[in-house]
Structure formats: C-alpha cells, structure tokens
Protein backbone atom coordinates (compact mmCIF):
# COMPACT_ATOMS: atom_id res chain seq x y z
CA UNK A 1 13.33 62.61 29.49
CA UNK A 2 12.75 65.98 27.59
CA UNK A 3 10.74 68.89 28.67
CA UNK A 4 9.95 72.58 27.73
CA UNK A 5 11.47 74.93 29.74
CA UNK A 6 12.18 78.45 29.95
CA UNK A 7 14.19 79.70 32.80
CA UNK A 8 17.48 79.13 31.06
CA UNK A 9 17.00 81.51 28.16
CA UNK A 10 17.83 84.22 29.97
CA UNK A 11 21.77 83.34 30.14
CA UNK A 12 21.92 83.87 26.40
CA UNK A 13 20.76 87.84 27.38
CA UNK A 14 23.60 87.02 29.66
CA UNK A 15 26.57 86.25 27.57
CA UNK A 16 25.36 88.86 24.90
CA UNK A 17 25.18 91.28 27.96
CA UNK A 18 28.38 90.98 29.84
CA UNK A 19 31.45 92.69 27.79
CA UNK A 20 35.07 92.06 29.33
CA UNK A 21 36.00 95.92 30.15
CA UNK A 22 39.36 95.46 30.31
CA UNK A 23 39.86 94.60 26.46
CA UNK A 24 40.74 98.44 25.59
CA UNK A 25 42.52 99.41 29.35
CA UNK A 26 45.95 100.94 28.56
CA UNK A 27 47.75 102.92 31.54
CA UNK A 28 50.82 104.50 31.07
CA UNK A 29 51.62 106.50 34.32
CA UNK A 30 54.48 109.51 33.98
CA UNK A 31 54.57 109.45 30.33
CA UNK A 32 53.41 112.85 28.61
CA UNK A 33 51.70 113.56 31.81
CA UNK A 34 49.62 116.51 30.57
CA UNK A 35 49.48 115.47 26.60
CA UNK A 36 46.11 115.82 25.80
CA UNK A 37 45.42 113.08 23.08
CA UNK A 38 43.30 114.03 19.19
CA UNK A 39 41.09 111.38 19.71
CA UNK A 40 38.56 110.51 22.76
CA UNK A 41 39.87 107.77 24.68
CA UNK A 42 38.25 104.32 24.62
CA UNK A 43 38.37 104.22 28.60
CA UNK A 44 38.29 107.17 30.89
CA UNK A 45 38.90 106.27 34.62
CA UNK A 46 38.47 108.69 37.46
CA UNK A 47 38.89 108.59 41.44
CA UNK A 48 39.64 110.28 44.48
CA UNK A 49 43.18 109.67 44.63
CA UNK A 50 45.69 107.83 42.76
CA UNK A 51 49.28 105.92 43.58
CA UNK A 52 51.84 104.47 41.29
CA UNK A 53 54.49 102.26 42.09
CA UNK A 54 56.29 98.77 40.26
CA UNK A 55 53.71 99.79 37.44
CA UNK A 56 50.70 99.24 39.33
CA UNK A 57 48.26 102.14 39.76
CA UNK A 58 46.01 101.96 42.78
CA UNK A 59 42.84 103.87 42.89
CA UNK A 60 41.06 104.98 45.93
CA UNK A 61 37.58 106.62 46.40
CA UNK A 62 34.42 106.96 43.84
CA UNK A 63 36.21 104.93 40.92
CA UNK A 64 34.49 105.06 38.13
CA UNK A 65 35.98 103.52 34.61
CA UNK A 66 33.44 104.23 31.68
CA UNK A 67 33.67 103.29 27.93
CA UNK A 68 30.56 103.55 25.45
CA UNK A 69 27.92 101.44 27.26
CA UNK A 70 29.55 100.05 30.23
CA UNK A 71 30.60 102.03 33.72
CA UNK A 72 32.40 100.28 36.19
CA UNK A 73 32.39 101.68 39.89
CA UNK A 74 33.80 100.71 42.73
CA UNK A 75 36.04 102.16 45.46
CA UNK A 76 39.02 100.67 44.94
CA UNK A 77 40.54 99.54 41.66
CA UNK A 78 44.73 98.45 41.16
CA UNK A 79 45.36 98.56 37.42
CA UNK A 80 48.52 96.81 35.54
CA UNK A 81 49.79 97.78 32.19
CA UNK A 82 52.31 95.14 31.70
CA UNK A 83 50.67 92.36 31.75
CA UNK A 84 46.87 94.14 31.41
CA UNK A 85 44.60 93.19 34.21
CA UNK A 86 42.35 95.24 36.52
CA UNK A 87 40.67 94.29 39.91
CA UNK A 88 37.89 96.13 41.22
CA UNK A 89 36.49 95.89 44.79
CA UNK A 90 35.08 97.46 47.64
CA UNK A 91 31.51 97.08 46.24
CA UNK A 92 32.52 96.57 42.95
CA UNK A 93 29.46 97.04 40.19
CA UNK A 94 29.58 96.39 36.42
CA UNK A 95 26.80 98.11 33.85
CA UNK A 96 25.81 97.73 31.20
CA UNK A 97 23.33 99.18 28.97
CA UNK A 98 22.71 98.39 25.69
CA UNK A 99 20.38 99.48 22.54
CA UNK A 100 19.11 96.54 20.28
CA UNK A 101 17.23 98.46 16.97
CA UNK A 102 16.45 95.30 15.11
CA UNK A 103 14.81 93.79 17.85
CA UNK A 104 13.08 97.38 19.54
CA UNK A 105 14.88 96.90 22.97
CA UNK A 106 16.49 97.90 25.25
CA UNK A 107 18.87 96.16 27.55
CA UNK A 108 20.35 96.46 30.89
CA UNK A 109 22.68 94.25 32.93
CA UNK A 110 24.21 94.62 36.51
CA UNK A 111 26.69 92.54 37.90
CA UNK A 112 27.65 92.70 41.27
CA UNK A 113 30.57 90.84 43.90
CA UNK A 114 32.87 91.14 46.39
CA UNK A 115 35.96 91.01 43.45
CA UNK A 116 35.60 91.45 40.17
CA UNK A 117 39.28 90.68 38.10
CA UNK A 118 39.65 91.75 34.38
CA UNK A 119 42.30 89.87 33.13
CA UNK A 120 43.00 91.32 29.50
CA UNK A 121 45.96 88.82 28.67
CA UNK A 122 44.11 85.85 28.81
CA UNK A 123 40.72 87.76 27.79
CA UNK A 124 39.21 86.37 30.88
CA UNK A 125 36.71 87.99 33.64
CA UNK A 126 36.45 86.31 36.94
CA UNK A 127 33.90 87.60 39.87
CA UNK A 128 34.09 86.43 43.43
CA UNK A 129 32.05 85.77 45.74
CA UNK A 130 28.46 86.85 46.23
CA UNK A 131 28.10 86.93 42.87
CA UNK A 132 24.49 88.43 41.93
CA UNK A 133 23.89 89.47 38.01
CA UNK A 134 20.81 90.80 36.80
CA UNK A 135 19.25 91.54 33.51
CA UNK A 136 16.21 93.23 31.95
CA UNK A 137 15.01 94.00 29.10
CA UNK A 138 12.23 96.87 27.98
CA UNK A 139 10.67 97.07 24.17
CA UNK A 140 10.94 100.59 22.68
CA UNK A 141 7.33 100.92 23.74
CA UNK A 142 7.29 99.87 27.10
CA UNK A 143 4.62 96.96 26.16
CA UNK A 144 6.85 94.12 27.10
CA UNK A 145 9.57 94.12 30.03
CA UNK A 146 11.25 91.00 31.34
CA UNK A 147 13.85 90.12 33.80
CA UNK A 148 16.30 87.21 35.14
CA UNK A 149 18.19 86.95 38.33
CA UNK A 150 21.25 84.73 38.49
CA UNK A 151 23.58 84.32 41.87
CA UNK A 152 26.36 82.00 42.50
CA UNK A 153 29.67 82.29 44.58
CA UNK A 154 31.90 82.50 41.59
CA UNK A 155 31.69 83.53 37.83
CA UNK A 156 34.04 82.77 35.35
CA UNK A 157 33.69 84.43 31.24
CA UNK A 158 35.75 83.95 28.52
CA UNK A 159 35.54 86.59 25.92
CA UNK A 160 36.84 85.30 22.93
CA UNK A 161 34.84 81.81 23.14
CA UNK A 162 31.66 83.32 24.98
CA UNK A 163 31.55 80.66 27.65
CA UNK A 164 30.24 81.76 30.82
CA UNK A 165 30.40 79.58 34.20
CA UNK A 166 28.92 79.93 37.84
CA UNK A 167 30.17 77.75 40.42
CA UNK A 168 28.91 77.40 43.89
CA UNK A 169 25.00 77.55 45.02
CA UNK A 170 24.10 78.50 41.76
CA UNK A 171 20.83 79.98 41.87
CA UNK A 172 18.42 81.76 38.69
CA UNK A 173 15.40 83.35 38.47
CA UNK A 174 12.36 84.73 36.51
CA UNK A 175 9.43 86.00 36.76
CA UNK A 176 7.36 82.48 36.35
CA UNK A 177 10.81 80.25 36.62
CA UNK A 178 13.10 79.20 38.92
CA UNK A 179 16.27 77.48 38.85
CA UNK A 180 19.14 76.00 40.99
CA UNK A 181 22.95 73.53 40.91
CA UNK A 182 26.18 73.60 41.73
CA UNK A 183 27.17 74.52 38.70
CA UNK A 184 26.14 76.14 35.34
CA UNK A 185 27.66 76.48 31.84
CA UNK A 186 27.02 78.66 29.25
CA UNK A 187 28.31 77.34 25.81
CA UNK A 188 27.84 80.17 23.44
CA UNK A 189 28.34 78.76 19.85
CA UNK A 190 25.77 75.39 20.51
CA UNK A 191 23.25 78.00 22.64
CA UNK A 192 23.74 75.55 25.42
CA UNK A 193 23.37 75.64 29.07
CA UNK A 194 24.38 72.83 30.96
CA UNK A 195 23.35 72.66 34.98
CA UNK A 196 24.76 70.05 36.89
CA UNK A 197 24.89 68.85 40.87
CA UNK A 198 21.54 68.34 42.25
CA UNK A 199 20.14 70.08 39.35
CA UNK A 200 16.62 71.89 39.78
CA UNK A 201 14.30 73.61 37.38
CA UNK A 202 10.72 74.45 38.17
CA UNK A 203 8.46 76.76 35.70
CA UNK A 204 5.13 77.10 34.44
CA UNK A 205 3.54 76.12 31.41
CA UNK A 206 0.15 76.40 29.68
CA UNK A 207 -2.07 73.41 30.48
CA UNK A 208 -4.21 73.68 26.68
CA UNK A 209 -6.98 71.63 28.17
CA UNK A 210 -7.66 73.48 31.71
CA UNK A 211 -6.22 76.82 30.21
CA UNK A 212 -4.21 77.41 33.35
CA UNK A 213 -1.32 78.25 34.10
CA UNK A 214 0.69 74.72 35.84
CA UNK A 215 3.78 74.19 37.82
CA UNK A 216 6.37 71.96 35.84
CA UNK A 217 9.49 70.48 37.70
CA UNK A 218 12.41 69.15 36.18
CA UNK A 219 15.43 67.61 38.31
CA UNK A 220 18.18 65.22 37.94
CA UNK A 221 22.28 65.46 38.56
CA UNK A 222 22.60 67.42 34.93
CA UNK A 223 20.00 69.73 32.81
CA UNK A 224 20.92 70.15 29.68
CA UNK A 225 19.14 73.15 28.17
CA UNK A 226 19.24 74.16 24.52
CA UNK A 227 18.16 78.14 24.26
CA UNK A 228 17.10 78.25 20.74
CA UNK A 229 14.42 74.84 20.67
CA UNK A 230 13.33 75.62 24.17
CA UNK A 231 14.28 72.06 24.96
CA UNK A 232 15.72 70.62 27.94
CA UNK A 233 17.14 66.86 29.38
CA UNK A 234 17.17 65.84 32.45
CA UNK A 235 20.15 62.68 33.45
C-alpha cells in the first residue's frame, strides 16, 4: 500500500539541522594558562565557576559553549580532553541557527532533554530523556514559514553517516500532519525515514474533486517514508 505523505519531510531539516558540537572541543586545563592564542577559537565556553581534576573539567552556573551558529547552554557541563566527550545537563538546550542563500531561508533548530552527551571519539550525540526538538524555517521575505515538532525519550545521531534515531513514544508534528511509533530512523544517504511499532501517520491532502482539504491516515507496524518522492509504505 503506498500513499502521499508529508509529515516526515521535516526530519531531513532535521539531520541537515543538528551539528555534533563537540567535533572542534579541545580543553587543555593548566597549560599556558593566560596565553592568549593568534587566531579566534573554534569553541569558546564560559560559566560561573569551573573545577579540574583527573582531566575532567566541571562547569557550574550559566554555561554557555558557542561556535559559529550553534550555542549550547545549560547549567552544568563536565568536559574530557582525553578521550573528547562533553555532557550537558541541568536544562540542557542546543541551537542552532542557520542561513541557507540558495534556497532564501532561514533556519532554526532547538533541541532540548534532560542529558545531552557529545561523544567526539566515536562522532556520536546521544540525548536523554524528554527529548523535544524543534525546527522552523522562515524565507528571506517572511512569505513562507513552516515548522515540525519531534519528541521521543531518547535520540541517538551519528555524524559522520547522518543517521538519526528516536526511540521511545516517538511522537512528530506539523502544522497539517501528525505522526507517532516506537521508533524512527533517519537514513541520510537513501533520504529515508523508517517508523516502526504501532506506526501512525495522519495528514491532509487536497481532495481535486471537492477542493477540500481531507484527513488521510496511514498505519501499520512499519512506515517507510522516502523524503525526496513524497512516497510512503505502510507493512
């Protein structure tokens, strides 16, 4: 069975969105203390107060980690050099904001949980639980806006290979689409998202011969969704 849908185009904003932070994060407590460096660094990190010990910085109070785009904030972050991970929590947010010139938009993404683990080693993101990300995008002009909520209890991204998965009352919605599973992929290089357990999508389409606007419902154990044909399968 094959049907249009829409709701799951939104995770390819997603994956283009989401940027592992971590990739650049190099601390290097008590060496050249107060060197000040030619270049701007890639990642600037501030907080209230700071403690190293066994090469693990801990961060207390207003953290904030920016580079280019992205600003992390939380208020409370414990950062490794050796091997290079960082977790953030205590209301832990990720943004994003991004310019897109050949397409005339702008984009913004906000990702939200209890936990959110940069693990820079195994170029790896995980975020746990109460996981609630959110994108929208604006044209240049302000003619067009759009928007997609997705929540789940756990997200896991892989940088390097683009995959994206949410685990655990997976739940994702639009302005005219909704969505929901156990479970949802995101397979970058075949534009495929794959949502399985209980599977749910319900949108609206274009009836040509009333000219309204008509609820469509799609369900089965697995949805596969392809985001460039608009296509999905229900099994």
């Amino acid at each position: 069975m094959k049907k249009r849908v829409t709701i799951l185009s939104g995770i390819a904003l997603l994956c283009i969105a989401l940027s592992v932070m971590a990739a650049e994060i190099s601390f290097e407590p008590a060496s050249n203390t107060f060197y000040i460096p030619e270049t701007k660094p890639d990642i600037v990190i501030t907080a209230n107060t700071m403690l190293v010990k066994d090469g693990i910085a801990t961060l207390e109070g207003d953290v904030r980690a920016t580079r280019e785009g992205d600003i992390l904030t939380c208020n409370r972050a414990l950062v490794s050099n050796s091997p290079r991970w960082l977790l953030a929590s205590l209301t832990p947010r990720l943004y994003r904001r991004e310019t897109i010139p050949e397409q005339k938009l702008i984009r913004e993404s906000n990702l939200e949980a209890r936990c959110i683990f940069f693990d820079n080693e195994n170029a790896r993101f995980n975020a746990s639980d109460s996981v609630n990300v959110k994108i929208e995008e604006r044209s240049w002009d302000l003619a067009t806006y759009s928007w997609v909520i997705i929540s789940a209890d756990e997200m896991l991204g892989f940088r390097d290979s683009g995959r994206l998965i949410f685990s655990g009352n997976v739940r994702i919605k639009d302005k005219d689409s909704y969505g929901r599973g156990h479970r949802l992929d995101y397979l970058n290089e075949s534009s495929t998202a794959i949502l399985t357990g209980d599977a749910m999508v319900e949108t609206q389409e274009l009836d040509k011969k009333t000219g309204k606007m008509e609820k469509r419902r799609l369900e089965g154990q697995k949805i596969t969704y392809n985001t460039e044909t608009k296509e999905a399968v229900s099994e």
